[in-house]
C-alpha atoms as a PDB file:
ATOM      1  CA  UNK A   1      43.349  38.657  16.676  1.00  0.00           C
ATOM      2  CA  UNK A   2      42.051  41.755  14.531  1.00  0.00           C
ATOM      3  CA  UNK A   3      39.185  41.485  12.297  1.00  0.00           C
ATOM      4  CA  UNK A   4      41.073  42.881   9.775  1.00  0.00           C
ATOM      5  CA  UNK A   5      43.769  39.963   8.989  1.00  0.00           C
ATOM      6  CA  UNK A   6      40.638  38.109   9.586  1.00  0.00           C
ATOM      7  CA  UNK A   7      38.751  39.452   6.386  1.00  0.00           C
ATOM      8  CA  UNK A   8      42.479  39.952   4.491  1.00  0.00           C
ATOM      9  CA  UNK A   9      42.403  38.273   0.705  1.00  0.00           C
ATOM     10  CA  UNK A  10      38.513  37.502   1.475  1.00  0.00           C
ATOM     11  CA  UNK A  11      36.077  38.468  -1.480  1.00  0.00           C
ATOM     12  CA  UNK A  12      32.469  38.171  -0.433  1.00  0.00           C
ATOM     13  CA  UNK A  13      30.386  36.589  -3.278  1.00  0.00           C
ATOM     14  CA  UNK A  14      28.423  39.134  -5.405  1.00  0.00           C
ATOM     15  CA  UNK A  15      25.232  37.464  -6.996  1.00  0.00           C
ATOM     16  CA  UNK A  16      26.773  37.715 -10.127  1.00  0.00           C
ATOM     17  CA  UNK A  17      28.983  34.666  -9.421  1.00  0.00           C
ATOM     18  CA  UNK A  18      25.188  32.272  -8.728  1.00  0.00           C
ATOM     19  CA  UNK A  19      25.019  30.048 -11.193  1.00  0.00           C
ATOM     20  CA  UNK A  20      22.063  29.904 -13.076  1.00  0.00           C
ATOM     21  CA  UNK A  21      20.709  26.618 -14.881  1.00  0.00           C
ATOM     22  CA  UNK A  22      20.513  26.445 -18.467  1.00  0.00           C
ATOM     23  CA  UNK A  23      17.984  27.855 -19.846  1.00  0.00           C
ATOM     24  CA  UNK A  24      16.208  25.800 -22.614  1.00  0.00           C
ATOM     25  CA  UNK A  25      13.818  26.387 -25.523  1.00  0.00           C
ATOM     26  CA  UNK A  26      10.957  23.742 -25.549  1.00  0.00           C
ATOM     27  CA  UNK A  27      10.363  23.446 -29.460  1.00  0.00           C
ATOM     28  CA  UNK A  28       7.103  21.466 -30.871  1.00  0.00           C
ATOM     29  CA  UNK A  29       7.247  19.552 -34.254  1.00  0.00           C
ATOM     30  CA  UNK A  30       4.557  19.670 -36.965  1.00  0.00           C
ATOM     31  CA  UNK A  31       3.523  15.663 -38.105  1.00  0.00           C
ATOM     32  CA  UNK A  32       0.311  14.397 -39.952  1.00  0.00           C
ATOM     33  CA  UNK A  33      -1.473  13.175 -37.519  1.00  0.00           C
ATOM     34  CA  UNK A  34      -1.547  15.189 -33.920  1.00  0.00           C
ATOM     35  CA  UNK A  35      -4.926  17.149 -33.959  1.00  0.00           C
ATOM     36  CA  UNK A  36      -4.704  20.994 -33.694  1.00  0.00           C
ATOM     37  CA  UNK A  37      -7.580  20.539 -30.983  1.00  0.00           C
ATOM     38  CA  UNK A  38      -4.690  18.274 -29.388  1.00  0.00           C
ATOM     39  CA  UNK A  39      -2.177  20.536 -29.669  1.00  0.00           C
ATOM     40  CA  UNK A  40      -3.985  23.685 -28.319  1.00  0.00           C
ATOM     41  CA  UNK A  41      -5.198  21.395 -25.408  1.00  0.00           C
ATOM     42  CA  UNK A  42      -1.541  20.486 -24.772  1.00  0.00           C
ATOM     43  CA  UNK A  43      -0.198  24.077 -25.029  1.00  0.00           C
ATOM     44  CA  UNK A  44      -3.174  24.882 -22.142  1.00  0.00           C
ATOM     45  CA  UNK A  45      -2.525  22.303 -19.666  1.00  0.00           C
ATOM     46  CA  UNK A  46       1.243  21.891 -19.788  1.00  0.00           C
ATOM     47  CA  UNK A  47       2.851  25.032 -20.893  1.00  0.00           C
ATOM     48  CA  UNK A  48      -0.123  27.276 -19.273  1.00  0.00           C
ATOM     49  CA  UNK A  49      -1.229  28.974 -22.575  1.00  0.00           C
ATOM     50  CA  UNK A  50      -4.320  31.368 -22.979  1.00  0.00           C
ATOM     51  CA  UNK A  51      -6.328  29.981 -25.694  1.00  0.00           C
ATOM     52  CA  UNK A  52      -5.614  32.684 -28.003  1.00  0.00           C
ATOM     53  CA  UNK A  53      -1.394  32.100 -27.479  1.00  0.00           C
ATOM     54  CA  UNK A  54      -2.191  28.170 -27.653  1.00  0.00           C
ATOM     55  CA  UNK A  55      -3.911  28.887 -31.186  1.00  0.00           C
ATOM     56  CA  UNK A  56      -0.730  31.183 -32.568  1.00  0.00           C
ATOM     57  CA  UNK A  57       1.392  28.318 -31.212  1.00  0.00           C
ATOM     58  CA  UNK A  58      -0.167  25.481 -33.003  1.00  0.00           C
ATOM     59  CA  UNK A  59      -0.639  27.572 -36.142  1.00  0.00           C
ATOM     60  CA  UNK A  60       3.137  28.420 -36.098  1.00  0.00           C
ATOM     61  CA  UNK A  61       3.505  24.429 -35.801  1.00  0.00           C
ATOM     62  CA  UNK A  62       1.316  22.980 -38.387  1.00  0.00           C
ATOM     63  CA  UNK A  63       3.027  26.367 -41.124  1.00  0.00           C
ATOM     64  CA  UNK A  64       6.455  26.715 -40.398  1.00  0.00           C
ATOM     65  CA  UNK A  65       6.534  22.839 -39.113  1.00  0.00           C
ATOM     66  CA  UNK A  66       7.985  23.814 -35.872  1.00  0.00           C
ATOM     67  CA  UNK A  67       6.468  26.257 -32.331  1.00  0.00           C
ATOM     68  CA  UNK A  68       8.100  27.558 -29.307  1.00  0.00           C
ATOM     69  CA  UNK A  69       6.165  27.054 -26.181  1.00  0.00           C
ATOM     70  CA  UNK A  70       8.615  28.715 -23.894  1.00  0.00           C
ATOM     71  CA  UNK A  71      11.461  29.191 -22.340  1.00  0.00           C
ATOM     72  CA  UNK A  72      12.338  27.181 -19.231  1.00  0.00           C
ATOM     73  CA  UNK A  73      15.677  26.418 -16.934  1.00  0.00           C
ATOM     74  CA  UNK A  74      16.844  23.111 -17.914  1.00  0.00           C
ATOM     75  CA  UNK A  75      14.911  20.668 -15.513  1.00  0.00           C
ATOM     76  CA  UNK A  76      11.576  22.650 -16.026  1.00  0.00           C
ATOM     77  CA  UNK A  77      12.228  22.551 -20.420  1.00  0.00           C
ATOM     78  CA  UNK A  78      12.817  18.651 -19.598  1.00  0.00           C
ATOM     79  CA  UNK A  79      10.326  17.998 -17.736  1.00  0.00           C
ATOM     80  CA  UNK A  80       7.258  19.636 -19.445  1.00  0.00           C
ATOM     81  CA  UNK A  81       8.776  17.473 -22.969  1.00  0.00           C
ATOM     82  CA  UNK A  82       8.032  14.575 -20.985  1.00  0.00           C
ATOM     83  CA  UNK A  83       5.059  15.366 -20.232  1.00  0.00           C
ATOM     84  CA  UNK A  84       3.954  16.345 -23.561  1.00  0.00           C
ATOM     85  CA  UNK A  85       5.229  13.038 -24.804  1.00  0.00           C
ATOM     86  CA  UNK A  86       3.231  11.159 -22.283  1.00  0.00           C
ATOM     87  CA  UNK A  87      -0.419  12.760 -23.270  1.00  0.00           C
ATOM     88  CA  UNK A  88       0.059  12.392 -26.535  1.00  0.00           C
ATOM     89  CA  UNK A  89       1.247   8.895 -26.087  1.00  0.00           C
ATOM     90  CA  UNK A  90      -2.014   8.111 -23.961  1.00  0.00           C
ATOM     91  CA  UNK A  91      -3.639   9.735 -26.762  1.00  0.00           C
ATOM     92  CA  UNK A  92      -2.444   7.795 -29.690  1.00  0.00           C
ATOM     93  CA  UNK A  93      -0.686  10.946 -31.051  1.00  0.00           C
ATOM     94  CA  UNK A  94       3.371  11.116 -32.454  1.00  0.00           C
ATOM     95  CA  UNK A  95       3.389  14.272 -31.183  1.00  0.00           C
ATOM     96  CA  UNK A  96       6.885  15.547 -30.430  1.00  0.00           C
ATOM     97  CA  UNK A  97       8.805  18.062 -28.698  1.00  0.00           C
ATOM     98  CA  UNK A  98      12.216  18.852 -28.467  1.00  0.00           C
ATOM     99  CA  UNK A  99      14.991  21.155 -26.200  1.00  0.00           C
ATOM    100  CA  UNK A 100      17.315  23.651 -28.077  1.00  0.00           C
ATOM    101  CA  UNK A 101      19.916  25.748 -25.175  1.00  0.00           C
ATOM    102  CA  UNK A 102      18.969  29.427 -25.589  1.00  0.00           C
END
């Protein structure tokens, strides 16, 4: 048996054909009662913000009612949302993020 009828009609995979999760926008809503301490805290600890990009963040937030805190495959974006929904649940906060598919 030759090698060559072997390998005949065969296409080896290039790495464009990987399929790469979704990737996701993690959004954060402005309300009236979430601290902007709270916020930058939360920008910190889940979405590993300096302090300085926490601040733009949360200003962005409490002006134009809505922030992006990153970009994220799908499972990552979900994840950190629930996490963000827990603190500020623990926290007494409405605070609220959402996903948007970039």
């Amino acid at each position: 048996m030759s090698h060559d009828n072997f390998a005949a009609g065969v296409k080896p995979q290039s790495e464009d054909r990987v399929a790469h999760p979704p990737m996701c926008r993690v959004l954060m809503h402005n309300d009236d009662y979430t601290t902007m301490e709270f916020v930058v805290e939360v920008l910190v600890q889940v979405f590993h913000k300096t302090d300085v990009e926490a601040h733009q963040i949360m200003l962005s937030v409490h002006h134009k009612g809505a922030g992006i805190c990153g970009v994220y495959p799908h499972e990552i974006a979900e994840t950190r949302v629930a996490k963000v929904h827990s603190m500020a649940r623990k926290s007494g906060f409405p605070l609220r993020c959402s996903l948007e598919e970039v």
